[in-house]
Each structure stands twice: as structure tokens, then as C-alpha cells.
N, C-alpha and C. Protein backbone atom coordinates (compact mmCIF):
# COMPACT_ATOMS: atom_id res chain seq x y z
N UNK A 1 24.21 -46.53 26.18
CA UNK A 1 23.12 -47.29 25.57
C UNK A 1 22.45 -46.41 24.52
N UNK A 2 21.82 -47.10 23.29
CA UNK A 2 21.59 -46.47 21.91
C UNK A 2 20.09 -45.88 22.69
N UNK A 3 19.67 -44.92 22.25
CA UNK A 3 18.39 -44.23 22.99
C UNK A 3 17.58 -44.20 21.40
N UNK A 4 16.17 -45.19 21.81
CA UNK A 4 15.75 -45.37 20.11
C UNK A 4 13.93 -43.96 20.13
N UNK A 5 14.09 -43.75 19.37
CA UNK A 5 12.46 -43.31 19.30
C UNK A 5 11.74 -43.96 18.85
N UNK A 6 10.14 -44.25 19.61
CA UNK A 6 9.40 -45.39 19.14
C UNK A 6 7.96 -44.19 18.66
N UNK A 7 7.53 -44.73 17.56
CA UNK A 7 6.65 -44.15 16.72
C UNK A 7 5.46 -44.71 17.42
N UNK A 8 4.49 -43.68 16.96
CA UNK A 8 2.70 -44.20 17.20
C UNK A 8 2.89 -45.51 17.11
N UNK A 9 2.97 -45.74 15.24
CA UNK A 9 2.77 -47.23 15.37
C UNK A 9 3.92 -48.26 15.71
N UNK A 10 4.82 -47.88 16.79
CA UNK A 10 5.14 -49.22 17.54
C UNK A 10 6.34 -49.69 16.54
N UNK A 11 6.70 -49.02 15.60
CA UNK A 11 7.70 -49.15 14.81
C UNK A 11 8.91 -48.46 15.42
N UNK A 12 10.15 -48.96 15.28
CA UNK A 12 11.19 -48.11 15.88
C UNK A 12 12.17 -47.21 15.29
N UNK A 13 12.35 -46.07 15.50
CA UNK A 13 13.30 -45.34 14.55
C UNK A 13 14.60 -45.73 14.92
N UNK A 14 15.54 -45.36 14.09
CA UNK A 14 17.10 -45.12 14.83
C UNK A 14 17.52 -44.84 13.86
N UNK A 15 18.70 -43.92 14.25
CA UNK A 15 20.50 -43.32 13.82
C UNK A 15 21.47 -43.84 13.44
N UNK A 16 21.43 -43.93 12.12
CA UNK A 16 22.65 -44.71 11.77
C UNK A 16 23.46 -43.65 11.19
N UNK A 17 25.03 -44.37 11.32
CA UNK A 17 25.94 -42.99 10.54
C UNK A 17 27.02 -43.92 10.37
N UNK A 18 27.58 -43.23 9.08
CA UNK A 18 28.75 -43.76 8.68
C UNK A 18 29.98 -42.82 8.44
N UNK A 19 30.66 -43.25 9.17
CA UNK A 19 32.18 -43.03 8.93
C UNK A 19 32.29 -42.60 7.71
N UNK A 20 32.99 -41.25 7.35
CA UNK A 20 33.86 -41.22 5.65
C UNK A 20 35.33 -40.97 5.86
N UNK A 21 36.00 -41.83 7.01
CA UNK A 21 37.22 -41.44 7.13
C UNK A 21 38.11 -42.83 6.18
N UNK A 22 37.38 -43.35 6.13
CA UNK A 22 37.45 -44.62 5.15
C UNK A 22 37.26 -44.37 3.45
N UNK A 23 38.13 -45.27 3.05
CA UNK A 23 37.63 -44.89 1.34
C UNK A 23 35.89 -45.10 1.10
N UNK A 24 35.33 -44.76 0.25
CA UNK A 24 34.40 -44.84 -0.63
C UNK A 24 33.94 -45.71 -1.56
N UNK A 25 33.88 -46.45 -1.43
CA UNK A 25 33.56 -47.24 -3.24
C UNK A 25 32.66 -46.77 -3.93
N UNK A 26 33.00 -46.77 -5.23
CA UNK A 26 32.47 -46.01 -6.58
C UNK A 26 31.14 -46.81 -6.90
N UNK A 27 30.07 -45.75 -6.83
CA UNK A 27 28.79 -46.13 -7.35
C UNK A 27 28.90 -46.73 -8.77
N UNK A 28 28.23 -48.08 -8.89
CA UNK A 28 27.78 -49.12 -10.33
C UNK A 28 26.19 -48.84 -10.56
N UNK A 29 26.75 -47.77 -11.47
CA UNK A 29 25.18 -47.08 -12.14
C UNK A 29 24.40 -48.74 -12.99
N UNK A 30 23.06 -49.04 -12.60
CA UNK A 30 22.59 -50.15 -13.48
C UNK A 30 22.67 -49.42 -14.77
N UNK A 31 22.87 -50.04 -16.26
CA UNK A 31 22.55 -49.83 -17.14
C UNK A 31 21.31 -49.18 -17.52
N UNK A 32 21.30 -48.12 -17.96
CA UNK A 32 20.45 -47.33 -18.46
C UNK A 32 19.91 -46.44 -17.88
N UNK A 33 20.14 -46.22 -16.26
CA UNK A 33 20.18 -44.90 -15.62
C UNK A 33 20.68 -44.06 -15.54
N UNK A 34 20.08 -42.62 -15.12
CA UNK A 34 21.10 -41.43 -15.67
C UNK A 34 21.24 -41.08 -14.11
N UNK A 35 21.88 -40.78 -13.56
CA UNK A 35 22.00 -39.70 -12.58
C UNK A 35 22.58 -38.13 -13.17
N UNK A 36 21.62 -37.04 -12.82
CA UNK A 36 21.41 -35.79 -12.94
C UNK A 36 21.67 -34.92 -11.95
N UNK A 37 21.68 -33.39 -12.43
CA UNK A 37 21.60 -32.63 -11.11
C UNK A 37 19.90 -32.44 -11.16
N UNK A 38 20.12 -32.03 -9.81
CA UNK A 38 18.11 -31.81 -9.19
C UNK A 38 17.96 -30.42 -9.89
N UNK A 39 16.69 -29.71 -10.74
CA UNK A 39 16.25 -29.11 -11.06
C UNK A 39 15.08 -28.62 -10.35
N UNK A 40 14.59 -27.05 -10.01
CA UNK A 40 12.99 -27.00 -9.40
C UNK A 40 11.84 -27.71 -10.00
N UNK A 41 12.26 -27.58 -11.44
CA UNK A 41 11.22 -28.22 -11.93
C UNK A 41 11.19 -29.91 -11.90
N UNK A 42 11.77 -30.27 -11.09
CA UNK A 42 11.97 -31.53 -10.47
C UNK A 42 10.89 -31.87 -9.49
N UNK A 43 10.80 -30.85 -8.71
CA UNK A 43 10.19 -30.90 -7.40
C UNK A 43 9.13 -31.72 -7.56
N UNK A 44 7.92 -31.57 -8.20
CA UNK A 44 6.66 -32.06 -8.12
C UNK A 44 7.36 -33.47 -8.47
N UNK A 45 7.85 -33.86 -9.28
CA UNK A 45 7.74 -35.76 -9.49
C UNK A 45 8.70 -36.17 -8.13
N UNK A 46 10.09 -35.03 -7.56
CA UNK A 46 10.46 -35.95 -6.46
C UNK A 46 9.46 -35.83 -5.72
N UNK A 47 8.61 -35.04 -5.14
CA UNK A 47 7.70 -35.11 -4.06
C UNK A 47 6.70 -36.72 -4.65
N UNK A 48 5.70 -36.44 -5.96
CA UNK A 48 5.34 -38.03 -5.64
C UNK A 48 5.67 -38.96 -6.13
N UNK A 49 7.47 -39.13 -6.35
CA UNK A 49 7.93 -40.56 -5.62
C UNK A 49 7.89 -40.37 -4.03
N UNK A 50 8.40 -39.40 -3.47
CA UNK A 50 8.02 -39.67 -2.07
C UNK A 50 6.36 -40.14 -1.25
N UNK A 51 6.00 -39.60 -2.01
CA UNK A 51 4.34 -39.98 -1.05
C UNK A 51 4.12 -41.53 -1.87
N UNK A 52 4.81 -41.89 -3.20
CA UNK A 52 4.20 -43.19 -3.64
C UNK A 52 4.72 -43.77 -2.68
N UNK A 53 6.23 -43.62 -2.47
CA UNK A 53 7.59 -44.82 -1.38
C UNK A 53 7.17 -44.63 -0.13
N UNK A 54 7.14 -43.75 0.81
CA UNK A 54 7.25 -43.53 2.02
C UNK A 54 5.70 -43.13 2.30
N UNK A 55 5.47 -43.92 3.58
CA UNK A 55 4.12 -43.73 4.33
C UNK A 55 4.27 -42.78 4.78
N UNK A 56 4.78 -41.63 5.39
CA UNK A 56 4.52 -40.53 6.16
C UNK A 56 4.95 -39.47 5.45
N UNK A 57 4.96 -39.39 4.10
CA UNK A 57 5.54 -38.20 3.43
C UNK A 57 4.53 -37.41 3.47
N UNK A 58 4.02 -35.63 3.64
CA UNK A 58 2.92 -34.80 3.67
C UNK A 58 2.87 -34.71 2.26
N UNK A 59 1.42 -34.85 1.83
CA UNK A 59 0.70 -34.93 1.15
C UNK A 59 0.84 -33.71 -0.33
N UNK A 60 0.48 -32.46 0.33
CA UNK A 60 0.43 -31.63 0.35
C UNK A 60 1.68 -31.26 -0.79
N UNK A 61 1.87 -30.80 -2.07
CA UNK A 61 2.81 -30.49 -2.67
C UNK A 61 3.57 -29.37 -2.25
N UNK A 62 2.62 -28.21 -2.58
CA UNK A 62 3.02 -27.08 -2.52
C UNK A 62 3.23 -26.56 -1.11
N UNK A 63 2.76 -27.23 0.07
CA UNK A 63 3.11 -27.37 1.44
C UNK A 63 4.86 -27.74 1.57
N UNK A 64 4.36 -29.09 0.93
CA UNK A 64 6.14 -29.78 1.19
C UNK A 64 7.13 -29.12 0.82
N UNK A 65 6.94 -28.44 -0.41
CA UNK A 65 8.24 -27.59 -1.28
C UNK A 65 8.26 -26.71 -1.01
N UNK A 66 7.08 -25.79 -0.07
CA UNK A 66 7.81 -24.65 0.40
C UNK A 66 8.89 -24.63 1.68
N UNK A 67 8.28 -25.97 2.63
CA UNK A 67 9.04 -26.42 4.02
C UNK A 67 10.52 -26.98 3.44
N UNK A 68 10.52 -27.79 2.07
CA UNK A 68 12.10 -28.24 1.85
C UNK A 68 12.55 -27.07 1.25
N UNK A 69 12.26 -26.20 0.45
CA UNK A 69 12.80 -24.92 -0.31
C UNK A 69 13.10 -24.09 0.37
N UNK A 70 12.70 -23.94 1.85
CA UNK A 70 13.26 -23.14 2.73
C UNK A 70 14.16 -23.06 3.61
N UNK A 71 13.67 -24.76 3.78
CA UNK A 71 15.15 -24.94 5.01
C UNK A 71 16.17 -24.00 4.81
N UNK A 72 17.04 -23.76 6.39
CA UNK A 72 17.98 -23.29 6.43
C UNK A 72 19.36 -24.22 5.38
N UNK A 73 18.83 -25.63 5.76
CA UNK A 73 19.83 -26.91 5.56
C UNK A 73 19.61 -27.09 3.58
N UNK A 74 18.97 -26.73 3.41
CA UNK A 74 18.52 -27.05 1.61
C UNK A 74 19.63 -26.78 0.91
N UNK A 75 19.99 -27.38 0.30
CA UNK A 75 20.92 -27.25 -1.09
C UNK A 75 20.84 -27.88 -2.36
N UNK A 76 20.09 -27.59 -3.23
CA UNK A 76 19.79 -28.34 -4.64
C UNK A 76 21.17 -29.17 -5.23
N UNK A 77 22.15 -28.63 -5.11
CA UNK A 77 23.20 -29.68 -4.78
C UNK A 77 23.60 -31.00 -4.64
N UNK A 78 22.45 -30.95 -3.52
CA UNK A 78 22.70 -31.94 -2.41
C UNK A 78 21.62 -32.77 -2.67
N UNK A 79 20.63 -32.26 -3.95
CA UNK A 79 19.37 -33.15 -4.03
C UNK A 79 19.71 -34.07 -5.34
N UNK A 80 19.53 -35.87 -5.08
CA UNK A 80 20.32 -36.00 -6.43
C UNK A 80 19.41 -36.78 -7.29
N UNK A 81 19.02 -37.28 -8.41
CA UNK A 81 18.04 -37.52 -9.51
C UNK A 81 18.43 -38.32 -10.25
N UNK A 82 17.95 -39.63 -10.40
CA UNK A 82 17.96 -40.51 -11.35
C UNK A 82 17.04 -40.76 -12.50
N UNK A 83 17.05 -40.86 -13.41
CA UNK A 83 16.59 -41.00 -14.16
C UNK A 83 16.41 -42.60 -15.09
N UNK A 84 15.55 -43.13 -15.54
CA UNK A 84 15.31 -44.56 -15.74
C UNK A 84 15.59 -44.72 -17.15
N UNK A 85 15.48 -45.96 -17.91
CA UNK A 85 15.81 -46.02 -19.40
C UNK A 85 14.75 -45.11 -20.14
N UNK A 86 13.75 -44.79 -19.20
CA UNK A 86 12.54 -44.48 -20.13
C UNK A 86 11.91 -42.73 -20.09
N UNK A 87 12.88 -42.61 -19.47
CA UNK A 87 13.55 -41.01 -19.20
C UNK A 87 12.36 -40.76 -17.71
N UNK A 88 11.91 -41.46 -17.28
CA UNK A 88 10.94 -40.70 -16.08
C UNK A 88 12.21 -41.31 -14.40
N UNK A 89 11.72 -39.92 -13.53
CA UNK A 89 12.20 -40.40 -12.23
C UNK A 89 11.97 -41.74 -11.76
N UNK A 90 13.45 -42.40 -11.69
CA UNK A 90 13.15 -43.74 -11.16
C UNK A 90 13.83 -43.86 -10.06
N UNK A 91 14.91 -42.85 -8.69
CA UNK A 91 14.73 -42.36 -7.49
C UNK A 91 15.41 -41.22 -7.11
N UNK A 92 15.99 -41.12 -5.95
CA UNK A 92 16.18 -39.58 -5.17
C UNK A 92 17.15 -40.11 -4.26
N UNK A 93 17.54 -39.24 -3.94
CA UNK A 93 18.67 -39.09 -2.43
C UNK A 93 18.62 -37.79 -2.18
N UNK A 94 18.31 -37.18 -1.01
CA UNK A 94 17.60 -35.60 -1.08
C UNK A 94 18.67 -35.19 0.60
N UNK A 95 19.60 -34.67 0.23
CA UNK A 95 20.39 -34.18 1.69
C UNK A 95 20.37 -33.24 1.96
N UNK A 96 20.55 -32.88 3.14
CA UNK A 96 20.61 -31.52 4.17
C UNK A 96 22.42 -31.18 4.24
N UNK A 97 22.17 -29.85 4.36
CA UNK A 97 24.03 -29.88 4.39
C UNK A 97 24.18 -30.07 5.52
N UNK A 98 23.88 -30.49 6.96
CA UNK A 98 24.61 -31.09 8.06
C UNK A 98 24.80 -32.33 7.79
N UNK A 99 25.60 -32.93 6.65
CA UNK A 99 26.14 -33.59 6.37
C UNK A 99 24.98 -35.60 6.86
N UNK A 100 23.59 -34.85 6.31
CA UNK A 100 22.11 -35.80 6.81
C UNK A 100 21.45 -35.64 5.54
N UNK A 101 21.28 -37.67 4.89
CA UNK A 101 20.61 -37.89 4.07
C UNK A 101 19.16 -38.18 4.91
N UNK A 102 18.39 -37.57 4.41
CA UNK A 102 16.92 -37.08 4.90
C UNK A 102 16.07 -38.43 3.71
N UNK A 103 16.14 -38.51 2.61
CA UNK A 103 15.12 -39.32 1.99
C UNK A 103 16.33 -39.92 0.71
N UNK A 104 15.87 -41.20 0.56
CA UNK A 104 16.54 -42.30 -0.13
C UNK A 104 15.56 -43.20 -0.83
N UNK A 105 14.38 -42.72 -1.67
CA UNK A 105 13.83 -43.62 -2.36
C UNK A 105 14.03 -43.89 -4.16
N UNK A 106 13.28 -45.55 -4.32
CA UNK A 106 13.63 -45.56 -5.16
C UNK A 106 11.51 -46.29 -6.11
N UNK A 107 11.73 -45.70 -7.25
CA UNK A 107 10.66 -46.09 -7.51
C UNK A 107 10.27 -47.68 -7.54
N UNK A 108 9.28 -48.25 -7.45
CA UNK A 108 9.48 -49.77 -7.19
C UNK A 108 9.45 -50.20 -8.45
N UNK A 109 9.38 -50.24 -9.59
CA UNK A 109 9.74 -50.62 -10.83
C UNK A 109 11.39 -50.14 -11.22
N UNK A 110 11.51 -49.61 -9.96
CA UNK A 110 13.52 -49.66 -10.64
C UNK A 110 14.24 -50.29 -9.48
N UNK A 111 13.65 -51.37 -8.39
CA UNK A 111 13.73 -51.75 -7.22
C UNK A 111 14.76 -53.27 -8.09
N UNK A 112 15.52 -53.70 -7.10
CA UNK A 112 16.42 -54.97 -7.11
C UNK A 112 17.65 -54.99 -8.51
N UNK A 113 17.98 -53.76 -8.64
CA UNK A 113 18.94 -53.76 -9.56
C UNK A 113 20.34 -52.65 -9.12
N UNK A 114 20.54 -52.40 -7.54
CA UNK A 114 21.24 -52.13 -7.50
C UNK A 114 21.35 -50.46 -7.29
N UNK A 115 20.37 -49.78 -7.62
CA UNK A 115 20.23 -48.61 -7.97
C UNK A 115 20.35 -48.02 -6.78
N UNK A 116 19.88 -48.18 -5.63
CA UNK A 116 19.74 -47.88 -3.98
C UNK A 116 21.25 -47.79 -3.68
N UNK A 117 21.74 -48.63 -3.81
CA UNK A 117 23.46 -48.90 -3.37
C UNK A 117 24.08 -47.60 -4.37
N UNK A 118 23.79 -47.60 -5.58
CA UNK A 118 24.62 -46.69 -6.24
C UNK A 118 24.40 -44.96 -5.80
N UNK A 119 23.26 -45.15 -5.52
CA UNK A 119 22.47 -43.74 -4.77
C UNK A 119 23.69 -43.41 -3.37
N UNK A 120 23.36 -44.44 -3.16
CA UNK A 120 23.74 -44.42 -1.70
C UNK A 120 25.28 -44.29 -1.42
N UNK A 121 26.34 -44.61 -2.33
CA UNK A 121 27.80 -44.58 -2.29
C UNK A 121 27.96 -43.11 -3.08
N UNK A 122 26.65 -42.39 -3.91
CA UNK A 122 26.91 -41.27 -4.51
C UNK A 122 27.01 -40.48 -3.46
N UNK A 123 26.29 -40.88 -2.30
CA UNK A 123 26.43 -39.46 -1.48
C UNK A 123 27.48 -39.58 -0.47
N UNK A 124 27.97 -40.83 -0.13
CA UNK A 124 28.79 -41.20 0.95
C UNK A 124 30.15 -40.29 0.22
N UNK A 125 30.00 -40.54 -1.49
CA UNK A 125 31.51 -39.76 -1.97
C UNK A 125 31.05 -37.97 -2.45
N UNK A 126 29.69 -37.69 -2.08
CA UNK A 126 29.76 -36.15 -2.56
C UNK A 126 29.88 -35.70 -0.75
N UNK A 127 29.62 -36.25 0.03
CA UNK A 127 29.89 -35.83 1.39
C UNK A 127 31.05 -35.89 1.74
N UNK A 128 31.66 -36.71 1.15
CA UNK A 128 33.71 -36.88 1.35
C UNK A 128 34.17 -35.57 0.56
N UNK A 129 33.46 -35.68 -0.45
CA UNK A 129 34.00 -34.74 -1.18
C UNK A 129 34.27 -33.05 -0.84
N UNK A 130 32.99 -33.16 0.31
CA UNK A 130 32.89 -31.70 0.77
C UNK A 130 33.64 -31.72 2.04
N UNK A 131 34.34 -32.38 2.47
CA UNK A 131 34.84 -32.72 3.35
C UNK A 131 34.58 -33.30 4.55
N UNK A 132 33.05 -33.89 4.81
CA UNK A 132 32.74 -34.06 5.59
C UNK A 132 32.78 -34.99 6.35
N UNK A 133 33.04 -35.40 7.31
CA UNK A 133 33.46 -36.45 8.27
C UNK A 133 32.57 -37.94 8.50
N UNK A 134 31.68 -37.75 8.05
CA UNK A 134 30.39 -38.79 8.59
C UNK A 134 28.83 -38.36 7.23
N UNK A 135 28.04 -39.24 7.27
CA UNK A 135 26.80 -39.28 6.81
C UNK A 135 25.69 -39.76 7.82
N UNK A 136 24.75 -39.08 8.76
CA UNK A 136 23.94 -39.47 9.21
C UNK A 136 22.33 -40.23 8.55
N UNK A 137 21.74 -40.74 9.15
CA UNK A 137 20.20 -40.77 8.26
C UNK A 137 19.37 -41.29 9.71
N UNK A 138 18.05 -41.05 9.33
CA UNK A 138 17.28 -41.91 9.86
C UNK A 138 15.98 -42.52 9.44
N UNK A 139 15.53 -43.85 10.34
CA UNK A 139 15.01 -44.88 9.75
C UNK A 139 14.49 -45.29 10.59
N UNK A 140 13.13 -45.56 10.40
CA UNK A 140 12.14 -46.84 11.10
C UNK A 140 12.44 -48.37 10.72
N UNK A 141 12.79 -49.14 11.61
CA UNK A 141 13.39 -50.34 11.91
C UNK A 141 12.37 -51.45 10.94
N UNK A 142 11.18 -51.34 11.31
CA UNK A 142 10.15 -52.55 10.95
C UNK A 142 9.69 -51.84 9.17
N UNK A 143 9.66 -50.84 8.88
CA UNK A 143 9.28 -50.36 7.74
C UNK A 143 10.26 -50.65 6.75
N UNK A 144 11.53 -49.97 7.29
CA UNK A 144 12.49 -49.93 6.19
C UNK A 144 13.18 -50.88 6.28
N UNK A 145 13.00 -52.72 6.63
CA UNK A 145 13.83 -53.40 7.02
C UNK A 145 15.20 -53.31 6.27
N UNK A 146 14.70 -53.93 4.34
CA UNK A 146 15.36 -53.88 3.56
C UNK A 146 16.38 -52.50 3.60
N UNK A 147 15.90 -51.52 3.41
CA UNK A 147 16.92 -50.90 3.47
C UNK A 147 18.52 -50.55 4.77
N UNK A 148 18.00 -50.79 5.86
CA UNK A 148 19.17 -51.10 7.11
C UNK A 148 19.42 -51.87 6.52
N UNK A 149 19.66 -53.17 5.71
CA UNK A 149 20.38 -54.01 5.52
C UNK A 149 21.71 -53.54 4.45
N UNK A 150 20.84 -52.71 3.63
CA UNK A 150 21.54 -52.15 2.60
C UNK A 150 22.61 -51.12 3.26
N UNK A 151 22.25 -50.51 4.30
CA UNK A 151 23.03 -49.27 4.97
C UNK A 151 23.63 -49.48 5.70
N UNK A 152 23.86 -51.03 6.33
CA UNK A 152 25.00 -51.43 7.37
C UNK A 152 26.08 -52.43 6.38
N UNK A 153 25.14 -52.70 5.35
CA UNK A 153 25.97 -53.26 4.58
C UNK A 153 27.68 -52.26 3.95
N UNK A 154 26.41 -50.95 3.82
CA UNK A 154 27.95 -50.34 3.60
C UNK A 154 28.41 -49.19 4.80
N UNK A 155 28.92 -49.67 6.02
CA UNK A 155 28.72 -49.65 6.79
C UNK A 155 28.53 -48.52 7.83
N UNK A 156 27.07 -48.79 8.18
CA UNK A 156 26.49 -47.18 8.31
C UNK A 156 26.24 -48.24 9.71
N UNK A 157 26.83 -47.43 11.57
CA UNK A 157 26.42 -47.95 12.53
C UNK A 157 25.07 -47.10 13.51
N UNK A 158 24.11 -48.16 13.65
CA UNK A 158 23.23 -47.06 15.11
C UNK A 158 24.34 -46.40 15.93
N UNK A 159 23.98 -44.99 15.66
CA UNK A 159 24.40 -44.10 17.11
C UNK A 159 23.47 -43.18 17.55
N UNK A 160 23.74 -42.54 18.76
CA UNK A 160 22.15 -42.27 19.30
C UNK A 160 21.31 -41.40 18.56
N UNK A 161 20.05 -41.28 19.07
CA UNK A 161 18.91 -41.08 18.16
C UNK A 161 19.23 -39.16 18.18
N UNK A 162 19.48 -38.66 19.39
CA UNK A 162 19.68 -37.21 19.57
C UNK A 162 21.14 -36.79 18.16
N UNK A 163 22.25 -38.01 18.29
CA UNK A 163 22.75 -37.99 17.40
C UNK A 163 24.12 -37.05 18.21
């Protein structure tokens, strides 16, 4: 049985992971986005798209970037950057090398065009690429509805929360 973690607020997390023993399909960049490599001098605008997108992101800049800049798991690499027609961050996909996408947002003025999915098959094929067997993530059920839809769509299954 799937073992879920339930948050303060009554929202439910869970583990989804997907298989990369399967092909990949090739990310469909929307017109006029760039995907980049992550730069430090990145940091401050990915941090607030994160606190704009996500309710529980810490506040705190120079807090947050020293806790992600240190991880053992960090790899700038692995952090990936889009860019909008109008040259500003329009989202992120930010991974850990245990083969765990940690944050997947997208700014809400670059929302319903596809851009999430293309994010999202970028890493399923830079994690194949490194050879890695699977993509984990995790997610609050009632928050992120839209997005589980998007992540089983390409098919990412709950497995347990310990993982």
C-alpha cells in the first residue's frame, strides 16, 4: 500500500516516478522560448519565480541559495532556464542528481502553452541521458492538481512516499 504524507494543511503529498526505460519524446519548445543553461547569476529571479509559484518556497534569498548551492545533490547542470519572447524568466526545472526533480515551475503569464510538458520531457531525456533509470518528484495532491495530471500524463506512477 502507497504510504502518503499528509501536510498541516490537510493537503496530501505523494511520489511519483517515471520509468526511463522507455523512449522519451522530444520536448515542443512553444514559439519564442529559449531554453538555456542555469547561470549563478540566475539565482535571484529562479528563487522569485519560486516564492511567486509555490506556497511554501523560503522566503529568504540569500538563505535559500546558500541551502540549494550547497547541497551535496546540486548540479547547475541539472538546473534548467527558460526564457520568454521578452527575454525575462518564464520557468525552471531545478534537479538533484539522485536522479529527483525537486521544483517545476512555470511563470503564470507563460502558463497553457505547453511549456510545462516541454520542461518536463527535457529532463525525463537529460536523466536518460545520464543514464539514469527513473525520475522521481514530489507533490501535494490538492495544490498541484493540474500539474499530476500533466505528470501521469507522461507517465510518471505514485510509488511510496519513503521512495
Amino acid at each position: 500500500m502507497t504510504q502518503h504524507h499528509i501536510d498541516k494543511t490537510d493537503d496530501v503529498g505523494i511520489r511519483l516516478r517515471r520509468s526511463l526505460a522507455e523512449e522519451v519524446a522530444a520536448p515542443a519548445w512553444p514559439d519564442g522560448f529559449t531554453l538555456r543553461p542555469f547561470q549563478a547569476a540566475d539565482a535571484r529571479a529562479v528563487h522569485a519565480l519560486l516564492t511567486q509559484t509555490l506556497a511554501k518556497e523560503e522566503e529568504n534569498f540569500d538563505l535559500w541559495w546558500a541551502l540549494h548551492s550547497s547541497d551535496a545533490e546540486y548540479d547547475p547542470a541539472l538546473w534548467f532556464v527558460v526564457d520568454g519572447p521578452d527575454g525575462r524568466l518564464a520557468a525552471v526545472a531545478l534537479c538533484w542528481t539522485s536522479d529527483y526533480l525537486k521544483y517545476l515551475a512555470v511563470h503564470p503569464d507563460a502558463r497553457r502553452n505547453g511549456l510545462a510538458e516541454a520542461l518536463l520531457l527535457h529532463v525525463f531525456a537529460t536523466f536518460k541521458a545520464r543514464g539514469a533509470a527513473r525520475v522521481d518528484l514530489k507533490t501535494m495532491v490538492v495544490e498541484n492538481a493540474n500539474a499530476i495530471r500533466l505528470y501521469r500524463r507522461h507517465g510518471m506512477v505514485e510509488v511510496d512516499w519513503a521512495g
